[in-house]
Protein backbone atom coordinates (compact mmCIF):
# COMPACT_ATOMS: atom_id res chain seq x y z
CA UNK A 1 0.00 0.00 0.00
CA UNK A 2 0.89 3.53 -0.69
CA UNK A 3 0.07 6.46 0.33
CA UNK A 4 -1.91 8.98 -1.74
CA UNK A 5 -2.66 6.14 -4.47
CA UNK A 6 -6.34 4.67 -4.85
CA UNK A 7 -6.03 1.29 -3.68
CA UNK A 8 -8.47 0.42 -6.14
CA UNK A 9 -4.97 0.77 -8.55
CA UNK A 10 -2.88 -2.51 -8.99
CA UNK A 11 0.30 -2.59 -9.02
CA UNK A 12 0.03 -4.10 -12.28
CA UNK A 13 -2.29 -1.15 -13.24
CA UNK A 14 -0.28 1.29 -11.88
CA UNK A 15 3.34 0.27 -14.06
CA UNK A 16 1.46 0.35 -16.89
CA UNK A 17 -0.24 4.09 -16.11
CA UNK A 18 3.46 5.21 -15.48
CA UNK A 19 4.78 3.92 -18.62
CA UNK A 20 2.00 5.33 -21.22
CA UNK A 21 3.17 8.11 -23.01
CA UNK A 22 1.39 11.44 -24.41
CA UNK A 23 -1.16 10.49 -26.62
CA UNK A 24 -1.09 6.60 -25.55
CA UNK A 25 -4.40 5.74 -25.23
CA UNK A 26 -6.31 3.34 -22.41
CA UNK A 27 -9.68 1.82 -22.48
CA UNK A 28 -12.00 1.32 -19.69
CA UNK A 29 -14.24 -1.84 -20.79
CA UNK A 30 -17.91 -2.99 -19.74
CA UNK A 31 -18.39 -6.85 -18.65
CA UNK A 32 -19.57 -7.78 -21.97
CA UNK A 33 -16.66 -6.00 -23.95
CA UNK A 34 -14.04 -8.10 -26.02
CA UNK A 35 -11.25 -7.33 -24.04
CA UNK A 36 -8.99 -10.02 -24.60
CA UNK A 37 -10.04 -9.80 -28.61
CA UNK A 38 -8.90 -6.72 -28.78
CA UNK A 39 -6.14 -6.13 -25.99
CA UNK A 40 -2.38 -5.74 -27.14
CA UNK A 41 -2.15 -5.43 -23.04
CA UNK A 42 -5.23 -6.85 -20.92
CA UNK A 43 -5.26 -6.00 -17.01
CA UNK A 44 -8.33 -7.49 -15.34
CA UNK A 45 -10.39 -5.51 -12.69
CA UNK A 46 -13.19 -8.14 -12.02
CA UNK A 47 -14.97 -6.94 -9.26
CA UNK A 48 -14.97 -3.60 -10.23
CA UNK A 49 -16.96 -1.41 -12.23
CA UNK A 50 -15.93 1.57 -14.46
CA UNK A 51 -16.59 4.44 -12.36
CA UNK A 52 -14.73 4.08 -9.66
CA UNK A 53 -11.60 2.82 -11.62
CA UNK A 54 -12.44 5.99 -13.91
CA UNK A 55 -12.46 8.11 -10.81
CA UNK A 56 -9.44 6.79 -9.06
CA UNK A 57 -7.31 6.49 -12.38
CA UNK A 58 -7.91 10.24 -13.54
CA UNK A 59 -6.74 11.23 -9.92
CA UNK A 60 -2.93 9.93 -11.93
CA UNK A 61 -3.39 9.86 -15.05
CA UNK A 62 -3.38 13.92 -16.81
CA UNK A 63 -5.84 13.50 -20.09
CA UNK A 64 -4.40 15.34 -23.41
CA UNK A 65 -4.78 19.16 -23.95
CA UNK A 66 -3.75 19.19 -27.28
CA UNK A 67 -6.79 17.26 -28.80
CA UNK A 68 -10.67 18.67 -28.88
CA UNK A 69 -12.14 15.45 -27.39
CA UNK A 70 -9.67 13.15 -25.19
CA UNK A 71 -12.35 11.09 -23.89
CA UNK A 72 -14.83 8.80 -26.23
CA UNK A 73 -17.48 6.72 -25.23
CA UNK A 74 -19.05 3.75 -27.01
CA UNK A 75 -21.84 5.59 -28.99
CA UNK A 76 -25.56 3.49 -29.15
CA UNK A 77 -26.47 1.27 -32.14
CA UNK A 78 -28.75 2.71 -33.85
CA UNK A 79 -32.30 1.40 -33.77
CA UNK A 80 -31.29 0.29 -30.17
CA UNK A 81 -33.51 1.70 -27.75
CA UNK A 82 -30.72 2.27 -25.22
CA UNK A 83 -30.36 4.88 -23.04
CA UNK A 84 -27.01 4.91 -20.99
CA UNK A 85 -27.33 6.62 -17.98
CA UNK A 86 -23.63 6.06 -16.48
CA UNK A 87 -22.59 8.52 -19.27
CA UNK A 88 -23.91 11.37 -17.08
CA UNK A 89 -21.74 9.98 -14.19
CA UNK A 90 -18.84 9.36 -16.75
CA UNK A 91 -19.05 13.28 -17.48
CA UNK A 92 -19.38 14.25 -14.11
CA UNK A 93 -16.33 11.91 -12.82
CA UNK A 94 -14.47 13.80 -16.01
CA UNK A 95 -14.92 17.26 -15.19
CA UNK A 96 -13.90 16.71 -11.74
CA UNK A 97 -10.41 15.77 -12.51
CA UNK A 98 -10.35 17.60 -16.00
CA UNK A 99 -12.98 20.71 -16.12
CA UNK A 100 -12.07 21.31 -20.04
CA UNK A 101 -12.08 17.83 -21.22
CA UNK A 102 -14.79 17.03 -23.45
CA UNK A 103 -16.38 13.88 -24.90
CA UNK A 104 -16.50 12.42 -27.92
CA UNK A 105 -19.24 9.96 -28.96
CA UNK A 106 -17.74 7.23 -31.41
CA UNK A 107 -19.46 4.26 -33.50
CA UNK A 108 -19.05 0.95 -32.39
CA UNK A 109 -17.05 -1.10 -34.94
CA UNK A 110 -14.78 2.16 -35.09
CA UNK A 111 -14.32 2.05 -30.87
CA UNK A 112 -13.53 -1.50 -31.65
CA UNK A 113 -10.74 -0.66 -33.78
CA UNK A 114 -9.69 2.13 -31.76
CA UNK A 115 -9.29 0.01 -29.01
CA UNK A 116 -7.27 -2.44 -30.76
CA UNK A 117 -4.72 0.08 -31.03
CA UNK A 118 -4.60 0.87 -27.35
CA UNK A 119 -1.48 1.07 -25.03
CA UNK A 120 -4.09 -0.83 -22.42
CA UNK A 121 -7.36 -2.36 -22.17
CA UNK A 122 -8.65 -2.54 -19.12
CA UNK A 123 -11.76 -5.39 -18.21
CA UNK A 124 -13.97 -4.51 -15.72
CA UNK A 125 -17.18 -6.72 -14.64
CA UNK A 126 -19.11 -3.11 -15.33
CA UNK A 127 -22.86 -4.33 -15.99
CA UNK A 128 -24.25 -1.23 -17.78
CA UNK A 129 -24.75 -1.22 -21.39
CA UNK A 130 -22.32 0.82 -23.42
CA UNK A 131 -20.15 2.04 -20.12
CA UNK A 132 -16.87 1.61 -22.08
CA UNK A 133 -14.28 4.46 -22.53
CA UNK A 134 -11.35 5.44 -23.86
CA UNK A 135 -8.84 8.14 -22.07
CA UNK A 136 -5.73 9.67 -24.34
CA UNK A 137 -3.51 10.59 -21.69
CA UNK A 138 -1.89 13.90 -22.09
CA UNK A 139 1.58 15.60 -20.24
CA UNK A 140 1.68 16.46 -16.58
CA UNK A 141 2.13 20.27 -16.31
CA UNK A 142 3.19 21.55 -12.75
């Protein structure tokens, strides 16, 4: 245990958070996302669900400045009735840590792709329907 670090942040977790890079990008998935499909690097969080690993991660983890939208969520199907309410506690979790960040909604098969690409994909046993996320981690500026 450290101090001053979320415990809800494995050591695993944590490494791999230190050695992303500006403009790496990390993806918070639901329960029923392909993680291990589409992970280059897959760290398991069973037990947990996506907002308080979203809340505890952006405590570290600085999102990028130099892009409009360094956040995207999962955007619905269409035709599928859907209505995901986490995304309101997804913003507000957000602006906490990053009051200028904004959101960007992406298509599915394209979030699918993105995520392929990731630096990390992280699986959570989430249960809400389209709770995943990805973060582009920006430069710490002190």
């Amino acid at each position: 245990m450290l101090k001053g670090i979320p415990p809800i942040l494995s050591p695993e977790l944590l490494k791999i958070l230190s050695e992303m890079g500006h403009g790496d990008e990390l993806v918070l998935g639901d329960g029923n996302f392909p993680a291990a499909n589409c992970a280059q690097r897959l760290v398991r969080a069973d037990g947990h669900n996506v907002p308080e690993l979203l809340d505890a991660i952006l405590q570290l983890f600085p999102l990028d400045q130099y892009v409009e939208q360094p956040v995207g969520l999962m955007a619905v199907v269409p035709g599928d009735p859907t209505k995901p309410t986490i995304w309101e506690e997804y913003k507000t979790i957000v602006k906490k840590h990053e009051p200028k960040a904004d959101i960007e909604m992406i298509e599915r098969f394209a979030f699918y792709e993105r995520a392929k690409k990731a630096y990390v994909i992280i699986a959570t046993s989430e249960r809400a329907l389209y709770a995943n996320i990805i973060l582009k981690k920006g430069v710490v500026v002190e």
